[in-house]
N, C-alpha and C. Protein backbone atom coordinates (compact mmCIF):
# COMPACT_ATOMS: atom_id res chain seq x y z
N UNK A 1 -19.70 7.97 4.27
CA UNK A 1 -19.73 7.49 2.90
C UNK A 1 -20.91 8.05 2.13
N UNK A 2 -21.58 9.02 2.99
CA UNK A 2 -22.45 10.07 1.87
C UNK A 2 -21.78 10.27 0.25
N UNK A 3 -20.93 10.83 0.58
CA UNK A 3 -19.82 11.14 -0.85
C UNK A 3 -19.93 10.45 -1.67
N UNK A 4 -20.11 9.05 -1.45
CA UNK A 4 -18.91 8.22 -2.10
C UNK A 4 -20.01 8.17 -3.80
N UNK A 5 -21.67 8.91 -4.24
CA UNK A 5 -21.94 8.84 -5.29
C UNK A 5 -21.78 10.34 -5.90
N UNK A 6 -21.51 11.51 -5.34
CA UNK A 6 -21.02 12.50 -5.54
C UNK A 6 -19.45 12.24 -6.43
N UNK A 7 -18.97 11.62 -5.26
CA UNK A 7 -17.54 11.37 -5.60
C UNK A 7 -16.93 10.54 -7.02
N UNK A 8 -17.80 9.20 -7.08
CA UNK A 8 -17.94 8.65 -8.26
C UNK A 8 -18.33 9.58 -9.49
N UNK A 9 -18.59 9.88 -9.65
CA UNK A 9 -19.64 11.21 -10.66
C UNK A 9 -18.38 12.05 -10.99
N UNK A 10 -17.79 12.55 -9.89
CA UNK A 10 -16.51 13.39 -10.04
C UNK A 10 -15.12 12.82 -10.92
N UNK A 11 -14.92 11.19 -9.77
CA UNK A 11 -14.20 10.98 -10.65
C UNK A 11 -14.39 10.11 -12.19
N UNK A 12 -15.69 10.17 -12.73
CA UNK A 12 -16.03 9.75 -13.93
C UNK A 12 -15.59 10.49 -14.99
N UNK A 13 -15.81 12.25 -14.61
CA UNK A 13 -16.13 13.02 -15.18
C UNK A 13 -14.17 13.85 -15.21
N UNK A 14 -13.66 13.55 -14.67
CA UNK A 14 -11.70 13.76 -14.78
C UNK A 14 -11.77 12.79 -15.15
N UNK A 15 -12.05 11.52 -15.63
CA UNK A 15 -11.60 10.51 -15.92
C UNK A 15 -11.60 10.70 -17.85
N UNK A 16 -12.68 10.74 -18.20
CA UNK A 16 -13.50 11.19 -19.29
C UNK A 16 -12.68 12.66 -19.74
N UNK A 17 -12.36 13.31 -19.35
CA UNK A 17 -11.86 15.09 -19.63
C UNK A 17 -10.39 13.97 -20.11
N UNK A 18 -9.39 13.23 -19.25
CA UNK A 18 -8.46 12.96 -19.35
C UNK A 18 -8.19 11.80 -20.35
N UNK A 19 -8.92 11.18 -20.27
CA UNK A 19 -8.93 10.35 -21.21
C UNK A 19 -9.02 8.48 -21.02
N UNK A 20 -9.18 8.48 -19.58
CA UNK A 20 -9.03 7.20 -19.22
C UNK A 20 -10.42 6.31 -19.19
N UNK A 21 -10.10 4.67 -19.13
CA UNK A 21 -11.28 3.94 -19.15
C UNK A 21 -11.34 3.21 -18.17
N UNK A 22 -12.54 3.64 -17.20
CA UNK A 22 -12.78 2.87 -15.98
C UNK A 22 -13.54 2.19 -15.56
N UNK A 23 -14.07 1.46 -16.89
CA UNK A 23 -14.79 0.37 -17.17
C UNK A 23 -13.68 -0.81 -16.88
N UNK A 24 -14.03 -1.84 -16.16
CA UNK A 24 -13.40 -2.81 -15.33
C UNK A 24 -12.41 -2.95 -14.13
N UNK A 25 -12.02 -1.43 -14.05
CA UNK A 25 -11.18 -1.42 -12.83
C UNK A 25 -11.49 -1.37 -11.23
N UNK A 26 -10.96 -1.93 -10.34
CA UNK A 26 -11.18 -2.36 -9.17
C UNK A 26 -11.32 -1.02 -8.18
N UNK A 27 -11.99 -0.80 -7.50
CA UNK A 27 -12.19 0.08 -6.56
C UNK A 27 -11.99 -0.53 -4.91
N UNK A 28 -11.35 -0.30 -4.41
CA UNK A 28 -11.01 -1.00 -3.22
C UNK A 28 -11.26 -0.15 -1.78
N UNK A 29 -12.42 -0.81 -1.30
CA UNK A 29 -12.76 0.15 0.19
C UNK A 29 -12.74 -0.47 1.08
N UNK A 30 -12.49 0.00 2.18
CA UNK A 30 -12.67 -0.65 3.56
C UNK A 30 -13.75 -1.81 3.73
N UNK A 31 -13.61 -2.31 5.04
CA UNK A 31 -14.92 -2.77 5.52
C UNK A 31 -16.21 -2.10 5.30
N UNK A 32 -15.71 -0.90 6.22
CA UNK A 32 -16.59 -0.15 6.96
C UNK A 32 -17.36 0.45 5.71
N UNK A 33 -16.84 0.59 4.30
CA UNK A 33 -17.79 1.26 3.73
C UNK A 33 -18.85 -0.10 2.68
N UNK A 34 -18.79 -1.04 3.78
CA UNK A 34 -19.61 -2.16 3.04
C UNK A 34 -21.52 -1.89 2.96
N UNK A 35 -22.15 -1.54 1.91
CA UNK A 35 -23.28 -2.07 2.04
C UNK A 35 -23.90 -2.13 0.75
N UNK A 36 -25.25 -2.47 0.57
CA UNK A 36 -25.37 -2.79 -0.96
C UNK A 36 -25.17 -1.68 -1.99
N UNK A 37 -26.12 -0.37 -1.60
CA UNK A 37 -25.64 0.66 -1.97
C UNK A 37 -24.52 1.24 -2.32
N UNK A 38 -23.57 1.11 -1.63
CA UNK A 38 -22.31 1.23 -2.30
C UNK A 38 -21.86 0.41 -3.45
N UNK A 39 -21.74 -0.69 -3.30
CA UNK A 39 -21.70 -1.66 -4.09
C UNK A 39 -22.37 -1.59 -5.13
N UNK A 40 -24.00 -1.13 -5.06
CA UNK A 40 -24.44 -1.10 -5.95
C UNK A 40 -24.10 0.28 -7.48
N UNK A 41 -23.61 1.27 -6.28
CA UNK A 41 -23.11 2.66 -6.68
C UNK A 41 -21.95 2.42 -8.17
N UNK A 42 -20.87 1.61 -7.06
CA UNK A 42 -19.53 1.14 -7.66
C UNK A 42 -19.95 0.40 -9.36
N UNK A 43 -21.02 -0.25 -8.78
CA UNK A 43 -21.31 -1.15 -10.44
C UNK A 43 -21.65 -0.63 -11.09
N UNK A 44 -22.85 0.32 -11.20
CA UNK A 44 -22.87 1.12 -12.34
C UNK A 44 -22.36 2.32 -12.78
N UNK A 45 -21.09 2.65 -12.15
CA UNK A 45 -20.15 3.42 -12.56
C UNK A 45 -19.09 2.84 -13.44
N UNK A 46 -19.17 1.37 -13.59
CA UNK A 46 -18.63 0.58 -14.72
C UNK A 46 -17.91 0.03 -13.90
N UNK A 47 -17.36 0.09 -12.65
CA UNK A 47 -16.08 -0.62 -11.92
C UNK A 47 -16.47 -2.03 -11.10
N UNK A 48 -15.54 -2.25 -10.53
CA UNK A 48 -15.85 -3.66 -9.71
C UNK A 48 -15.31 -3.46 -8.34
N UNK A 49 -16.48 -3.59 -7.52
CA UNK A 49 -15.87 -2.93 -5.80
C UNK A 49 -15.09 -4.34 -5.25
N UNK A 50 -14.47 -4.19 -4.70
CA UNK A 50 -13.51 -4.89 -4.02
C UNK A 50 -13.48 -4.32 -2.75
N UNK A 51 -14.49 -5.02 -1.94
CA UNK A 51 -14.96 -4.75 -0.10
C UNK A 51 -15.31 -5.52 0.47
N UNK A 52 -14.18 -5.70 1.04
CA UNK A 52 -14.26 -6.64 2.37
C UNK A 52 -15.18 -6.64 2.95
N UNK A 53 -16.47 -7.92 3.55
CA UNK A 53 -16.89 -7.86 3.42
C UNK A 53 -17.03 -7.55 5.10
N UNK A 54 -18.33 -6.74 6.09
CA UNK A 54 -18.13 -6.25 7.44
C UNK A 54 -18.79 -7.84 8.04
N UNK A 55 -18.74 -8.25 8.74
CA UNK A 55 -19.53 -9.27 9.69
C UNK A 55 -20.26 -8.55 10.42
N UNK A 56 -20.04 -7.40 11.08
CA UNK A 56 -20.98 -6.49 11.50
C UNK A 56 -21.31 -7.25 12.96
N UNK A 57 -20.72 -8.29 13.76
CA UNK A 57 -21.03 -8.55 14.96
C UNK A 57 -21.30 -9.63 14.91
N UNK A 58 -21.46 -10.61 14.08
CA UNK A 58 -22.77 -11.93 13.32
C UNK A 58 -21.70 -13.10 14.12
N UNK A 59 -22.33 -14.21 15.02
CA UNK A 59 -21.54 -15.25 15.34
C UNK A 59 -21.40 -16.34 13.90
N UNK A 60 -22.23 -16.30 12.86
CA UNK A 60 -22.35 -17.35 11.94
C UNK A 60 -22.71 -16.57 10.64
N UNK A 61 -21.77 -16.37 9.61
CA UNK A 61 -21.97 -16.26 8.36
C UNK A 61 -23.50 -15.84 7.83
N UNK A 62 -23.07 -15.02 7.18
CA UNK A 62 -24.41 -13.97 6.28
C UNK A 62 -25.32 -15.41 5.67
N UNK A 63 -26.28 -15.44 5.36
CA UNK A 63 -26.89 -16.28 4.37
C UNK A 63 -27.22 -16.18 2.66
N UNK A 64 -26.55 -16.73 2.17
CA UNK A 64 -27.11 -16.12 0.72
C UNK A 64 -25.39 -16.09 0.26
N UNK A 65 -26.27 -15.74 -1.60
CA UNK A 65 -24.39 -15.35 -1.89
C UNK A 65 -23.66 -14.59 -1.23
N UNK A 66 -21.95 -15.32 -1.07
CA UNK A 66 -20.99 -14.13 -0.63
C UNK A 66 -20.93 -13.53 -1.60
N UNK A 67 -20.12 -12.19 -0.86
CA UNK A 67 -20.29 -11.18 -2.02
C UNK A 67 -18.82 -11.23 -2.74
N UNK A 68 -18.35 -11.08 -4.02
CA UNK A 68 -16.90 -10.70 -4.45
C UNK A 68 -16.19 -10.02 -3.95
N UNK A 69 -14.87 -10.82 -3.41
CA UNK A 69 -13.81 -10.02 -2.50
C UNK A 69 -12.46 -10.74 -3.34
N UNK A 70 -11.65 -9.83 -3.71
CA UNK A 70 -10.33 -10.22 -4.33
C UNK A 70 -9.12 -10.09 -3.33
N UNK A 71 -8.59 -11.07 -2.35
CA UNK A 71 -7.78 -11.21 -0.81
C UNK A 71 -6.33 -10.81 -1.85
N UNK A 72 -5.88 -11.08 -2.69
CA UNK A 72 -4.53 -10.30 -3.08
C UNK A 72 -4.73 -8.94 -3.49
N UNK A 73 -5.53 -8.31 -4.11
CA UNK A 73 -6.14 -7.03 -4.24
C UNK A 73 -5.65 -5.96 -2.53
N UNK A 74 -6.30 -7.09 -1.94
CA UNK A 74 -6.64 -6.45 -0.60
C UNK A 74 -5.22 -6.34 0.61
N UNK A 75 -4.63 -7.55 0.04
CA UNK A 75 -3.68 -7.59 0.95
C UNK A 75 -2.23 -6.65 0.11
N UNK A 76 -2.20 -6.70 -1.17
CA UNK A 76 -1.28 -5.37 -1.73
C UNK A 76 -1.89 -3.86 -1.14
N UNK A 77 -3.13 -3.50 -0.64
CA UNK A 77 -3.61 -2.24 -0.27
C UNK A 77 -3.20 -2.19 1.18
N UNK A 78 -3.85 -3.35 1.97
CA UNK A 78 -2.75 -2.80 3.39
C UNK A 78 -1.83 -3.25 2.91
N UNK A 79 -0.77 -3.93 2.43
CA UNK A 79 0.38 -3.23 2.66
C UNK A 79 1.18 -1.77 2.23
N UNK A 80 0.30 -1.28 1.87
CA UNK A 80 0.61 0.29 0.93
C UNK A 80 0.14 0.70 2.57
N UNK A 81 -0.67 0.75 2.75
CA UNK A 81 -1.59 1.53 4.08
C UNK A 81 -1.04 1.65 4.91
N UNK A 82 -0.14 0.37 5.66
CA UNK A 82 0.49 0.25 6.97
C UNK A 82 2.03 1.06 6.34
N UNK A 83 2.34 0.47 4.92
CA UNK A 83 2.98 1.79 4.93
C UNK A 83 3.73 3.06 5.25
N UNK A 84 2.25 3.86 4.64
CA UNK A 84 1.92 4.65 5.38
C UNK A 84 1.76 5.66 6.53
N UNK A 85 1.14 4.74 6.88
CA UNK A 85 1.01 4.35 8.58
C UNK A 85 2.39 4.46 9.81
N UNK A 86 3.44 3.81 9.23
CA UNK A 86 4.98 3.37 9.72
C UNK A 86 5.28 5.54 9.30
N UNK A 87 4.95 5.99 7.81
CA UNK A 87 5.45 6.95 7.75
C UNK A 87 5.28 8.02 8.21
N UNK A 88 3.88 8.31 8.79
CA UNK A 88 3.35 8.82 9.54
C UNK A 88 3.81 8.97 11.13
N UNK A 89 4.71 8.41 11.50
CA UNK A 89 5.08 8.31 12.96
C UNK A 89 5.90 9.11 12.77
N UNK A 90 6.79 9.39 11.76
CA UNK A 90 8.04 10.24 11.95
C UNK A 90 7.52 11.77 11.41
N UNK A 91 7.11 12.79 12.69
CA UNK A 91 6.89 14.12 12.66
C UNK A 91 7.39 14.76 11.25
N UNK A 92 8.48 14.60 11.10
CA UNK A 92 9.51 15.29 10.51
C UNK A 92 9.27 15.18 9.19
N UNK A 93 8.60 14.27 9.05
CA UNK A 93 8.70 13.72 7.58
C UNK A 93 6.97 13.92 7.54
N UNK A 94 6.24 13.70 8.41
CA UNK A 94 5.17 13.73 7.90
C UNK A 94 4.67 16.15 7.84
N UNK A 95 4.67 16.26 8.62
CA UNK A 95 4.64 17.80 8.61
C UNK A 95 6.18 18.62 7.28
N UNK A 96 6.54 17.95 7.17
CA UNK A 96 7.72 18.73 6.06
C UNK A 96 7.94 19.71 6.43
N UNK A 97 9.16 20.01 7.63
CA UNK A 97 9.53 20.77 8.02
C UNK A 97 10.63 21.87 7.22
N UNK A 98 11.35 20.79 5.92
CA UNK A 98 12.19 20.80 5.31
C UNK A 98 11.80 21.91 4.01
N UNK A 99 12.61 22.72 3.58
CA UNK A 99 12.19 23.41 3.05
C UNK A 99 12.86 23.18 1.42
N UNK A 100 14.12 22.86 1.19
CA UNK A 100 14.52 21.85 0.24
C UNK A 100 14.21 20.69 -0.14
N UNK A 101 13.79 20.09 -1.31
CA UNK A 101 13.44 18.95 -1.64
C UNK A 101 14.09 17.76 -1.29
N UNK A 102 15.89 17.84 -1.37
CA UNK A 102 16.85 17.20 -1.08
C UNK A 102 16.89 16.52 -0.09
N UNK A 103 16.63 17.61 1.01
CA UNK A 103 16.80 17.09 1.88
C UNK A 103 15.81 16.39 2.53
N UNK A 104 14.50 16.83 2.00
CA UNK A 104 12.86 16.05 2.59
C UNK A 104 12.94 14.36 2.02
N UNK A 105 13.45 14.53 0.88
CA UNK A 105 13.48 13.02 0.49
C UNK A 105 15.04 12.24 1.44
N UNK A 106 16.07 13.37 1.83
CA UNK A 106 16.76 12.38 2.54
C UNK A 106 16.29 12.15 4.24
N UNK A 107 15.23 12.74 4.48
CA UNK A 107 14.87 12.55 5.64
C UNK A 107 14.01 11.28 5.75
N UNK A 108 12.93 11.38 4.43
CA UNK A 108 12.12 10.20 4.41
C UNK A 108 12.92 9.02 3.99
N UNK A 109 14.42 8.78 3.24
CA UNK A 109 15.18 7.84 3.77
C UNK A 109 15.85 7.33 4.49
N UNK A 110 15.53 8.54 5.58
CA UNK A 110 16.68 8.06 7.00
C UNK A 110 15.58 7.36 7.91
N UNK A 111 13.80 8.05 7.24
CA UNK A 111 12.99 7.38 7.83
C UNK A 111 12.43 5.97 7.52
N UNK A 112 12.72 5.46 6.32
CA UNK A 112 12.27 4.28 5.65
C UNK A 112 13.58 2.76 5.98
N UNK A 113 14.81 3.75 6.08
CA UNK A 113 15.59 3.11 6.93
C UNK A 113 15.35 2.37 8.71
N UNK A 114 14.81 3.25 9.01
CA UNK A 114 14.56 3.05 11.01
C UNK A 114 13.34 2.34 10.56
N UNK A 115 12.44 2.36 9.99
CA UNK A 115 11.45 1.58 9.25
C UNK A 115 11.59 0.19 9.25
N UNK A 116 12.77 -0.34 8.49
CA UNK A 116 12.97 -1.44 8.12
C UNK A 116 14.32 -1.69 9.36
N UNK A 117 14.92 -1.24 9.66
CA UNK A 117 15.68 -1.97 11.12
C UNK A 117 14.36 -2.00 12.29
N UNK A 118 13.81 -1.20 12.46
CA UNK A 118 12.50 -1.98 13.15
C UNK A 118 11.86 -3.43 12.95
N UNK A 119 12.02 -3.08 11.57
CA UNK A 119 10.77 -4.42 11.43
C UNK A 119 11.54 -5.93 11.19
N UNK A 120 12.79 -5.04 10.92
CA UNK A 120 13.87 -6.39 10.17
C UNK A 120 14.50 -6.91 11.36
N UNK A 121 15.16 -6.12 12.42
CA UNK A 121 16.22 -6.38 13.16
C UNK A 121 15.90 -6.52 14.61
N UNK A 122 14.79 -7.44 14.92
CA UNK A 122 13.66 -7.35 16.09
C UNK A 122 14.93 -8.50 16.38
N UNK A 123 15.38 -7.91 18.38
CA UNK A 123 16.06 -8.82 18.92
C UNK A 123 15.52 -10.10 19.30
């Protein structure tokens, strides 16, 4: 997470060329990229971090304010992630073997299909 004030900077600066305002919008990171610095990064780039927060090993709660965490924010992102994730298993679809468009999108529906009889049709 070196990047991640490089990266901000970058995307300020396409944001600004394009025309958008990213003053109040949510930035959503892992655990793992929890620390004040970041956080602190995220705020004055005008946005509002949304990071879970790490326990980092702790048997009993941090002391002091918790920090802002938005749990529907978070739980619409994994479910985009796992996703993902499900789409990623199928070679075929993830390497695009397919050299027609047609048919790459009917592969990723034959894959989004086995997808959902997996998850739907558990004996």
């Amino acid at each position: 997470m070196v990047l991640l004030p490089q990266g901000l900077h970058a995307l300020k600066q396409v944001a600004k060329q394009v025309g958008l305002v990213l003053a109040g919008a949510y930035l959503h990171l892992d655990g793992g990229c929890d620390s004040r610095a970041n956080r602190k990064a995220i705020f004055n780039a005008g946005m509002i971090p949304n990071i879970k927060e790490n326990p980092r090993n702790r048997k009993t709660p941090k002391r002091g304010r918790t920090r802002w965490f938005n749990q529907a924010i978070h739980a619409l992102r994994e479910r985009v992630e796992r996703t993902f994730a499900w789409e990623d298993k199928f070679k075929r679809v993830l390497l695009r073997f397919e050299y027609h468009q047609r048919r790459h999108y009917g592969m990723k529906l034959m894959a989004y299909t086995l997808i959902n009889l997996r998850r739907f049709c558990v004996p």
